[in-house]
Protein backbone atom coordinates (compact mmCIF):
# COMPACT_ATOMS: atom_id res chain seq x y z
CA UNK A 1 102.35 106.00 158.61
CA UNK A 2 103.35 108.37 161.77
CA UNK A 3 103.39 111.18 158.84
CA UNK A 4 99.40 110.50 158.21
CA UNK A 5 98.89 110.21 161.46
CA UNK A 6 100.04 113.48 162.15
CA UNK A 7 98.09 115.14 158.98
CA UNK A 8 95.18 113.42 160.77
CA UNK A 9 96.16 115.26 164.36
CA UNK A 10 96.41 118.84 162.29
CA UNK A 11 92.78 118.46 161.02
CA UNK A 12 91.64 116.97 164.19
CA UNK A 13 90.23 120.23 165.70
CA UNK A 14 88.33 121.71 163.09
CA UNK A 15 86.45 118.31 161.97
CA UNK A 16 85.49 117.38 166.01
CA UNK A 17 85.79 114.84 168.19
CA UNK A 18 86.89 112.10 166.10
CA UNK A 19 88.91 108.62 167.53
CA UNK A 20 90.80 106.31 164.99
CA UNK A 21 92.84 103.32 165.66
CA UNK A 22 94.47 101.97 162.55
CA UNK A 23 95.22 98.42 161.88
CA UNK A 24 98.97 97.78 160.82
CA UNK A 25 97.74 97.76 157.27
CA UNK A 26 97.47 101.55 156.27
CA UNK A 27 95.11 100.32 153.66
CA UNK A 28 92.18 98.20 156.10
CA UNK A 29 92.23 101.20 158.97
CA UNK A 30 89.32 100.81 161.17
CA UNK A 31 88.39 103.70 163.01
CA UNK A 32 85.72 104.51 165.99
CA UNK A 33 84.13 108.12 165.19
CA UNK A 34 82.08 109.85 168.00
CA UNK A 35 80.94 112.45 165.83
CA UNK A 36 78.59 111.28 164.01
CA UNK A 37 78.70 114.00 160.80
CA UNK A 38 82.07 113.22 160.06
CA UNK A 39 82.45 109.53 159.31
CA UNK A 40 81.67 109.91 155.58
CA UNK A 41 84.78 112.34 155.15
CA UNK A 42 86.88 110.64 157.20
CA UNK A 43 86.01 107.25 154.96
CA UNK A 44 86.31 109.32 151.78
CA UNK A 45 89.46 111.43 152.43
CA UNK A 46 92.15 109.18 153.77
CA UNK A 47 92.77 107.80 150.78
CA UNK A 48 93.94 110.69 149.25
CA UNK A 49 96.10 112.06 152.33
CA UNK A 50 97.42 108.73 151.89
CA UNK A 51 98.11 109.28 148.46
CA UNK A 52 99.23 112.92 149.02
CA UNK A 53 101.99 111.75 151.84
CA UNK A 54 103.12 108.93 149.61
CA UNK A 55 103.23 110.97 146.09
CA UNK A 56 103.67 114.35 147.75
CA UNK A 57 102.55 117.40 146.05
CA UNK A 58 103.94 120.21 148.24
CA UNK A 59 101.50 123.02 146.98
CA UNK A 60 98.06 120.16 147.51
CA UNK A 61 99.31 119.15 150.98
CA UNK A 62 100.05 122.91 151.72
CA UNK A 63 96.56 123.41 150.35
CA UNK A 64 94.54 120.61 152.88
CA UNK A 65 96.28 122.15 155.48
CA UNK A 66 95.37 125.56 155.05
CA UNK A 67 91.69 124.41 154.78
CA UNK A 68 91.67 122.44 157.76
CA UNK A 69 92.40 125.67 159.71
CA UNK A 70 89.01 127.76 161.09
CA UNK A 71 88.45 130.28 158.83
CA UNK A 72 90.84 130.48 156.60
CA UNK A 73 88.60 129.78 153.28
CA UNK A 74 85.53 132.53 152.98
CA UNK A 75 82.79 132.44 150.67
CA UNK A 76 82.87 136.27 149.02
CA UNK A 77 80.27 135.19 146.42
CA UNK A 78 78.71 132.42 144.05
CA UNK A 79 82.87 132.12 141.96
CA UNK A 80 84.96 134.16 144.48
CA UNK A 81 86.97 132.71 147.72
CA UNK A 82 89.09 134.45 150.37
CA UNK A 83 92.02 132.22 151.53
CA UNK A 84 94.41 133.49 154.00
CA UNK A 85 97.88 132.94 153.94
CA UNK A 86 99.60 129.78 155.12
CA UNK A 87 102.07 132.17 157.48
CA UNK A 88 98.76 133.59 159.42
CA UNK A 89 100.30 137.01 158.91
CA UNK A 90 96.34 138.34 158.09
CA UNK A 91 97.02 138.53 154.08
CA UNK A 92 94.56 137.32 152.16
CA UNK A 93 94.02 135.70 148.60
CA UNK A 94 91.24 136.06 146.47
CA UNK A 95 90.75 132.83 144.75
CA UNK A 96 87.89 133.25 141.60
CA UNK A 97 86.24 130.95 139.14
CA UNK A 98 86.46 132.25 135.65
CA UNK A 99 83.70 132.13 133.02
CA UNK A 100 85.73 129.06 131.53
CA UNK A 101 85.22 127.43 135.03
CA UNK A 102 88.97 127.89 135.65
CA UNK A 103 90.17 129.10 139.17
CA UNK A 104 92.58 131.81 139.33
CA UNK A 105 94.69 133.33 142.05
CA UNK A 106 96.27 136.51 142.47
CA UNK A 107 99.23 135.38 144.87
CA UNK A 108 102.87 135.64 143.50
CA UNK A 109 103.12 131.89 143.02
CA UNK A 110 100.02 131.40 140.45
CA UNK A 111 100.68 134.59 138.30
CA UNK A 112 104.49 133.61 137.76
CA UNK A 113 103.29 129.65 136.87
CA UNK A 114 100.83 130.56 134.71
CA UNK A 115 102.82 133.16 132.68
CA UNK A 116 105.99 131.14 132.83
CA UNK A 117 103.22 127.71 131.14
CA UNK A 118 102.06 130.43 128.39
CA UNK A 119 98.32 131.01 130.86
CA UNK A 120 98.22 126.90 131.76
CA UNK A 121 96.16 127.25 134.56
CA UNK A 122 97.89 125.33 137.28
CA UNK A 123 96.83 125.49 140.64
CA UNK A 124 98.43 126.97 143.46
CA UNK A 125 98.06 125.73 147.44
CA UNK A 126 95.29 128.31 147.57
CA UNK A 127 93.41 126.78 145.02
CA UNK A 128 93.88 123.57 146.34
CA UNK A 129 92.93 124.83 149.70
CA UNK A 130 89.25 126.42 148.05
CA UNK A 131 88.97 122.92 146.20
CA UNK A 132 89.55 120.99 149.46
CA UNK A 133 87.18 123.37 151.50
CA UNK A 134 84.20 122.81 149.02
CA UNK A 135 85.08 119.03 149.20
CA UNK A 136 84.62 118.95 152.93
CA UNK A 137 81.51 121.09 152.90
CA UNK A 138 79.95 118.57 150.71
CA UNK A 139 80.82 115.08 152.36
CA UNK A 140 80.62 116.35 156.04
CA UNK A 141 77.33 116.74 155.27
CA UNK A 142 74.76 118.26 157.81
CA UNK A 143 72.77 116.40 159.93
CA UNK A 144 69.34 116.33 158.62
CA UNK A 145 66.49 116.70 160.81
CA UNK A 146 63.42 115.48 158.78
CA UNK A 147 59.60 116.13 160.25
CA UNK A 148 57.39 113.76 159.50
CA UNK A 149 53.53 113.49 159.49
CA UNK A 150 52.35 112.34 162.71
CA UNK A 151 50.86 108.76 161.95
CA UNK A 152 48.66 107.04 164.31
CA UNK A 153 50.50 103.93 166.39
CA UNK A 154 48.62 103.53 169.52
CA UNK A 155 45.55 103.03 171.54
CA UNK A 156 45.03 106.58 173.13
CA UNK A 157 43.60 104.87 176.04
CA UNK A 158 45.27 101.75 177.19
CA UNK A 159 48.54 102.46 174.84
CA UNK A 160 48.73 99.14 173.21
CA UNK A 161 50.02 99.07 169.39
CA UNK A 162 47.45 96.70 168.16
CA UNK A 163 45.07 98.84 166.23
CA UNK A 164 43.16 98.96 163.27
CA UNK A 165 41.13 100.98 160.99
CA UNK A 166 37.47 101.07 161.85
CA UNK A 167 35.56 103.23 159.31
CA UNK A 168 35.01 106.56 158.69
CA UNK A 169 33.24 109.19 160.71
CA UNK A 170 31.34 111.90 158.31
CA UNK A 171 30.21 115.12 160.07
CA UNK A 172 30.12 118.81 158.69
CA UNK A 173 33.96 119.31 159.05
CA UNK A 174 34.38 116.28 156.75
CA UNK A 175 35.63 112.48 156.78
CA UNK A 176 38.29 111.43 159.61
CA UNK A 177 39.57 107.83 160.23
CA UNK A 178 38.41 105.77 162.93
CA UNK A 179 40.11 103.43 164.84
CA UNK A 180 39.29 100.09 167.41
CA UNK A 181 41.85 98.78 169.71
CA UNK A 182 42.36 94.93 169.77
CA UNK A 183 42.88 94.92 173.25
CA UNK A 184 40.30 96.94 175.02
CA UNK A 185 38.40 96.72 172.03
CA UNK A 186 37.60 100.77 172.14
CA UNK A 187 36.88 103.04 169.10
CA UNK A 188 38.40 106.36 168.90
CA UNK A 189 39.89 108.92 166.11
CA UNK A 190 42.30 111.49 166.59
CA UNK A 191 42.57 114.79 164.31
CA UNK A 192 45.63 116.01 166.16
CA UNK A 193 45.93 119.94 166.00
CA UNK A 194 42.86 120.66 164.80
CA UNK A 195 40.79 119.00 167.60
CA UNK A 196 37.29 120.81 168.18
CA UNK A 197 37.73 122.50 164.66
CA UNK A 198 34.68 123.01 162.78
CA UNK A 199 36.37 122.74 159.57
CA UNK A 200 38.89 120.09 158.41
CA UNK A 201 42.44 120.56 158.31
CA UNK A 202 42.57 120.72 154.23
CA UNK A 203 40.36 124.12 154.50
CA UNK A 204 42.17 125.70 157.15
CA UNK A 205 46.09 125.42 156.02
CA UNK A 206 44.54 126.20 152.48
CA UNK A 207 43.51 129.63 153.90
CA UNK A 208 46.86 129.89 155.54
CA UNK A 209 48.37 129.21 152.15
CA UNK A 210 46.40 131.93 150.54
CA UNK A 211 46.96 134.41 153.03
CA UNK A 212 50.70 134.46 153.15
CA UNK A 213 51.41 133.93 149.38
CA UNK A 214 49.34 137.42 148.97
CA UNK A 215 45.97 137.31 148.93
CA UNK A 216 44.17 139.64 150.84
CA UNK A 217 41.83 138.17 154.03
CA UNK A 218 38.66 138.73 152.02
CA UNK A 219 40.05 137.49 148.61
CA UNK A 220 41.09 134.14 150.75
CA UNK A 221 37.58 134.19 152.41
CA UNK A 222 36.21 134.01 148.12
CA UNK A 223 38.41 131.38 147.00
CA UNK A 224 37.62 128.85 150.28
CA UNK A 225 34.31 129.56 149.23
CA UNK A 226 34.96 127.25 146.42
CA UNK A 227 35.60 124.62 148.56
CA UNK A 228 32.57 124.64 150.03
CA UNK A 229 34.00 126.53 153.31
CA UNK A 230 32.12 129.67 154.50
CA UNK A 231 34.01 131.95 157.07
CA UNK A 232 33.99 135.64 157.83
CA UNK A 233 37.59 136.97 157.04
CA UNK A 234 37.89 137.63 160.79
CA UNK A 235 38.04 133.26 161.85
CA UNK A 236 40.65 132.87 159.04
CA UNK A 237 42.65 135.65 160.86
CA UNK A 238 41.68 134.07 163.89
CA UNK A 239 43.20 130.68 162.64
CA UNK A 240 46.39 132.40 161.27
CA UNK A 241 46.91 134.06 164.72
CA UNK A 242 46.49 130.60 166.94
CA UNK A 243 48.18 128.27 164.52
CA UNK A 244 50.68 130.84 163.74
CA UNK A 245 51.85 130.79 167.62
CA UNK A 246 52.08 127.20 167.48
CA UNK A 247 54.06 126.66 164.82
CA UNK A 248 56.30 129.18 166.26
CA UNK A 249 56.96 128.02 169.41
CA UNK A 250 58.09 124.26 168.10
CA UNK A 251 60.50 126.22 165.22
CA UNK A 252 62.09 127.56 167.57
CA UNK A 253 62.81 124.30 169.17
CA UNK A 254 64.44 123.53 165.83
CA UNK A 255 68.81 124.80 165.57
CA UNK A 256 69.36 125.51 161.50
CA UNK A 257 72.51 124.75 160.07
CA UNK A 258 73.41 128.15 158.63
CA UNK A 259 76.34 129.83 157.24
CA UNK A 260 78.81 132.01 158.25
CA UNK A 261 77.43 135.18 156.49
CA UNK A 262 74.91 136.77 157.64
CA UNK A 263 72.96 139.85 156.19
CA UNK A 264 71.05 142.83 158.08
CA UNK A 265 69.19 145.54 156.70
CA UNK A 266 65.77 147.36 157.45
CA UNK A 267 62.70 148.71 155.79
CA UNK A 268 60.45 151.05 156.61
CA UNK A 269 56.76 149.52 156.99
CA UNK A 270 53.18 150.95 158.33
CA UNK A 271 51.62 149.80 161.11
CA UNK A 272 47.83 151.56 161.96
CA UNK A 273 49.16 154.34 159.80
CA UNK A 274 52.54 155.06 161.17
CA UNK A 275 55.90 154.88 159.98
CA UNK A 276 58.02 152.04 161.65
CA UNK A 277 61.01 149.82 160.61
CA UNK A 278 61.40 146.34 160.08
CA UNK A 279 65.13 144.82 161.14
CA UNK A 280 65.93 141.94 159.33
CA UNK A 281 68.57 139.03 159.77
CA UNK A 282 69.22 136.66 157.00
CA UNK A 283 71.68 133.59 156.55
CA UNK A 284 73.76 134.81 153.31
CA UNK A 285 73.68 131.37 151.48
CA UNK A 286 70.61 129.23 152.38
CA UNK A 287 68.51 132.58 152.22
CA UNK A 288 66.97 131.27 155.69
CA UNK A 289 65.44 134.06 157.87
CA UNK A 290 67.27 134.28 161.27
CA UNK A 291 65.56 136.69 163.14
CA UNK A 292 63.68 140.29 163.01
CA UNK A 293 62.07 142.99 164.64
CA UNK A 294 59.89 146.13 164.67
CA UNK A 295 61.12 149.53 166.00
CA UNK A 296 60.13 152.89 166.02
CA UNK A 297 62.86 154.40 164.64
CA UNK A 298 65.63 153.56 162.16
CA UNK A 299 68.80 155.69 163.33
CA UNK A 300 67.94 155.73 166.85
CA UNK A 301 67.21 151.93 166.86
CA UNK A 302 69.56 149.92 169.05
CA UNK A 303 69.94 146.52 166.89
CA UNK A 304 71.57 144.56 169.70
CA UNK A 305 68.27 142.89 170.13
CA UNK A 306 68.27 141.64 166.97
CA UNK A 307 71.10 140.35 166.72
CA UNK A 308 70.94 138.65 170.04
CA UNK A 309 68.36 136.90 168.76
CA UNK A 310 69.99 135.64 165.84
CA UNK A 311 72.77 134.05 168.00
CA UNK A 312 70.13 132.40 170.47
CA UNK A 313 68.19 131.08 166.49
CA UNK A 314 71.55 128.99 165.65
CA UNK A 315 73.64 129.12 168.37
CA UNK A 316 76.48 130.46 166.90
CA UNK A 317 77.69 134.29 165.49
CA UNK A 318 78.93 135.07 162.18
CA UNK A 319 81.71 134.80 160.27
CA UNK A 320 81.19 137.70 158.20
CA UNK A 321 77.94 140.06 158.77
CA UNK A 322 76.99 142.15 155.63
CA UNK A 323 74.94 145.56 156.42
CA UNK A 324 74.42 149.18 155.41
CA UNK A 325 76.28 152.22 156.72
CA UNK A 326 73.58 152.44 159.50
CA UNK A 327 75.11 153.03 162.61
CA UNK A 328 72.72 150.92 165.01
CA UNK A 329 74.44 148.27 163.13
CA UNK A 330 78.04 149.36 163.96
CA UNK A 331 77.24 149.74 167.69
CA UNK A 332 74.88 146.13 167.78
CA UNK A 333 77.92 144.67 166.09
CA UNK A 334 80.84 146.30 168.62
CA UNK A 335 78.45 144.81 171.53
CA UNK A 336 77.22 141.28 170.44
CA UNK A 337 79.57 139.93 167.80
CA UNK A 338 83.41 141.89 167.97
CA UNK A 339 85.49 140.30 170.36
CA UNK A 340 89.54 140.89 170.87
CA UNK A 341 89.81 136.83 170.78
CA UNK A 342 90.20 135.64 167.26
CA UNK A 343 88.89 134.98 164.84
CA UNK A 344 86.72 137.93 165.18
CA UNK A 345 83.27 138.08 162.80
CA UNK A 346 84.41 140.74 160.22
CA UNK A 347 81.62 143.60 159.67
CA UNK A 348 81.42 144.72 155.99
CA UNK A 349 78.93 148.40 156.06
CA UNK A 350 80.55 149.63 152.81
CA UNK A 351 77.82 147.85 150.23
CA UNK A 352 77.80 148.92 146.42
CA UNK A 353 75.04 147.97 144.35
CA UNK A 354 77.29 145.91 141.99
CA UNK A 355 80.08 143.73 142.23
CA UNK A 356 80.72 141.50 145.50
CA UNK A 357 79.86 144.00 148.34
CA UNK A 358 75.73 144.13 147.82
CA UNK A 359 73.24 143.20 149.33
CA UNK A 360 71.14 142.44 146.81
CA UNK A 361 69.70 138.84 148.49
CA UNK A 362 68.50 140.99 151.66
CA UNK A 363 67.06 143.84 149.22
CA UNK A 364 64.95 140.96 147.80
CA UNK A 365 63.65 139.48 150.94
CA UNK A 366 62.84 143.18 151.36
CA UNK A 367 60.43 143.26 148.32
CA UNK A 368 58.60 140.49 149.39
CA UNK A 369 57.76 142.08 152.37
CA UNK A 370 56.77 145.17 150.70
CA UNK A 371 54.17 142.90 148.04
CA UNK A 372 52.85 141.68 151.12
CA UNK A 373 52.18 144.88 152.81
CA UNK A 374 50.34 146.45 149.86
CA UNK A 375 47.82 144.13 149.94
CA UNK A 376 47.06 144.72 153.77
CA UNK A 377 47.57 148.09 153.64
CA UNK A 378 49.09 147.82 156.95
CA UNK A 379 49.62 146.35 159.81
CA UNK A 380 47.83 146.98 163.02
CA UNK A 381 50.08 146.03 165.74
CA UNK A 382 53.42 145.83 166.27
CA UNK A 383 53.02 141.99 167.75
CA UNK A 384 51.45 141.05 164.97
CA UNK A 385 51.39 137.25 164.12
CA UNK A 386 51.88 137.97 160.54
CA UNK A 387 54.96 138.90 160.26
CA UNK A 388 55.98 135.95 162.42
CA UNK A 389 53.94 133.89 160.06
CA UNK A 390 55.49 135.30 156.65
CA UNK A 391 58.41 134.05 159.05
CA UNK A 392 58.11 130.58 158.55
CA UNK A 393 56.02 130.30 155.09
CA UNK A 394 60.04 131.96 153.67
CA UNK A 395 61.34 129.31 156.20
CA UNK A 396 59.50 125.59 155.71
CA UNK A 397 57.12 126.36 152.74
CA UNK A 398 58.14 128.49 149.68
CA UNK A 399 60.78 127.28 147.69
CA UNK A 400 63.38 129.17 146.22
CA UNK A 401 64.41 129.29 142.55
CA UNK A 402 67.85 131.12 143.82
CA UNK A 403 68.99 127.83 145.99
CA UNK A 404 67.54 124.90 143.28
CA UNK A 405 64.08 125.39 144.51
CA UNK A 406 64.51 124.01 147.72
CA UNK A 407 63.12 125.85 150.97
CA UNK A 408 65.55 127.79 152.97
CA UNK A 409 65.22 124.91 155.95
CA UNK A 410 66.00 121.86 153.63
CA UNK A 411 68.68 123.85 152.67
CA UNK A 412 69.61 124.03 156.53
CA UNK A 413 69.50 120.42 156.96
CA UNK A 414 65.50 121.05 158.29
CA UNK A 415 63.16 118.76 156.16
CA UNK A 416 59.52 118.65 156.44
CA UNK A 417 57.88 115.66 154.48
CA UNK A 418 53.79 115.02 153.70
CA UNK A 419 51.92 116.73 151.18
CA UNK A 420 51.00 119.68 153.02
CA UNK A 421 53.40 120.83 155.10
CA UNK A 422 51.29 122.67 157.16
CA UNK A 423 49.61 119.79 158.31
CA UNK A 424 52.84 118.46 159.57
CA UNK A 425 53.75 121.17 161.45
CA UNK A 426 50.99 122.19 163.36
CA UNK A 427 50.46 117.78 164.12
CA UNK A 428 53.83 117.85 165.17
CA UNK A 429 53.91 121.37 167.52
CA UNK A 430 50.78 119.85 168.45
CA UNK A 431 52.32 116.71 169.55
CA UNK A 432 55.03 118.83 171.33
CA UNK A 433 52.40 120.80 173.32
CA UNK A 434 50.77 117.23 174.71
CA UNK A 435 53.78 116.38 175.62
């Protein structure tokens, strides 16, 4: 018992604030958690550090332990893991999945087993320590934060909840819902976020749709058309620019759960003719898009900007941060992320176009960008609400094949439900902004 307790001490500080009192039967523990995300592993797990402590396998409980510590397992790619040595000397292992779906190690203690076992894989504590790591990443599961359509509960003018349906208005903007109060017995409707709008909500994020999934403002002003909507080109920029600062200023309200590799790079974009750069940051494994920026210049460029704003996104700095030989990046990265505490973020500028060290995922963010830019040409201003707007369509609305066609905030632990998703973000930055 006092042995599992102890375990339990080691991995106290990595998995938070956690408080368990154990009955005298090992086997009906009780335990009070404060931190909320880590009751399902703590449920799931004890029984097998149980089960390791009683039927000890050295190399597994070497393994848990090793995972437990900050750090110490990296993500290199999709079938290759980093594990650092159990002494904390700063060796490392690499621990890969074959083809087979066998993990191999290249540490003294696999390569003599599985010669002496005529190649038996058999797993060595860093194996067990990438097995245990993956484990923990997927019962300490994030907390999701889900956004829901905003649904109508109560009178908007003496606040009580019994209310009822009461028709439909029809105008030129199309049908809305209409409502009657039991208690004061007053009618109202409420089209929350797109108040005073000629057109209904349905034509307007269905131009924003258009718009940022290529078409050009006058090919989106044509297909509307069909709907029976007719706009000049210049309100459906007019509605991407104010709805486009809306949603903005409520997603950044919002604190994704992102890795610990992060990816920089830039691209060189027009704007009114000229040559400037676009600085992009992007989470490594949910593909979400941290932060970016324009600048005039690409070598002169200081980057510390950008990645101050990446910290201030999440609220946290990388692990690992993946970027070109550029040296705006070296300097940003001395200044914002390298500190002589560790563990210290580890900067990786030596990218290849194959193997492990590319930066391939950024490169294809980077083609989207450039599809989009064709069909405008070019931008006008540097502020432009666009590219804040392409933003969050890569953010909350287009799913990715790459991460099981999921958006890069569900992958984050950011869900928004309703069948348009547009709808509910604007209602609930909308909702925000009464507030």
């Amino acid at each position: 018992m006092s042995r599992l307790c102890k375990l339990i001490k080691r991995l106290y500080k990595p998995l938070g604030s956690l408080k368990l009192v154990f009955n005298n039967d090992i086997t009906n523990s009780s335990y009070k958690v404060f931190d909320y995300g880590a009751i399902n592993f703590i449920y799931s797990m004890a029984p097998q550090w149980y089960g390791a402590i009683m039927n000890p396998n050295p190399r597994e409980l070497k393994g848990k332990l090793i995972a437990s510590l900050k750090n110490a397992v990296k993500l290199i790619s999709e079938r290759t893991y980093r594990v650092s040595s159990q002494n904390s000397n700063g060796k490392y292992y690499d621990v890969q999945l074959s083809n087979e779906n066998q993990w191999h190690c290249n540490c003294a203690d696999f390569s003599y087993r599985h010669e002496r076992d005529h190649n038996q894989v058999t797993a060595c504590k860093h194996i067990f320590a990438v097995e245990f790591s993956k484990k923990l990443r997927e019962q300490v599961e994030k907390e999701l934060v889900v956004i829901e359509p905003v649904s109508i509960k109560d009178c908007i003018f003496c606040q009580s909840s019994y209310i009822k349906k009461f028709g439909i208005r029809h105008n030129k903007s199309g049908s809305i819902q209409r409502f009657i109060c039991g208690d004061c017995k007053k009618t109202f409707s409420i089209n929350l976020g797109f108040e005073k709008m000629k057109h209904n909500p349905k034509a307007v994020t269905t131009a924003i749709q258009l718009y940022f999934s290529g078409e050009s403002l006058r090919n989106t002003q044509k297909s509307i058309r069909l709907l029976g909507v007719h706009v000049s080109h210049q309100t459906i920029y007019n509605w991407i620019n104010k709805y486009v600062s809306l949603m903005q200023k409520y997603i950044e309200k919002l604190r994704p759960q992102v890795s610990n590799t992060w990816r920089a790079d830039e691209l060189w974009i027009k704007i009114k003719g000229d040559m400037k750069y676009l600085f992009a940051l992007m989470d490594d494994e949910t593909r979400y898009l941290i932060a970016h920026e324009v600048a005039d210049t690409k070598y002169k460029h200081d980057a510390r900007t950008l990645f101050r704003k990446g910290k201030e996104a999440v609220g946290k700095k990388p692990a690992r941060l993946i970027t070109d030989g550029l040296p705006a990046y070296y300097d940003a990265f001395k200044k914002e992320f390298y500190t002589m505490k560790s563990p210290r973020t580890e900067h990786i500028n030596a990218i290849k176009m194959s193997g492990d060290m590319n930066n391939n995922r950024m490169e294809r963010f980077n083609g989207e960008v450039r599809d989009r830019e064709k069909v405008m040409r070019s931008l006008k201003i540097k502020t432009t609400p666009i590219l804040a707007g392409y933003q969050i369509y890569h953010n909350y609305i287009r799913e990715h094949q790459g991460i099981g066609n999921l958006t890069p905030a569900e992958k984050c632990g950011i869900k928004i439900e309703g069948d348009n998703k547009w709808v509910t973000l604007i209602q609930n930055a909308s909702k925000r902004e009464i507030r």
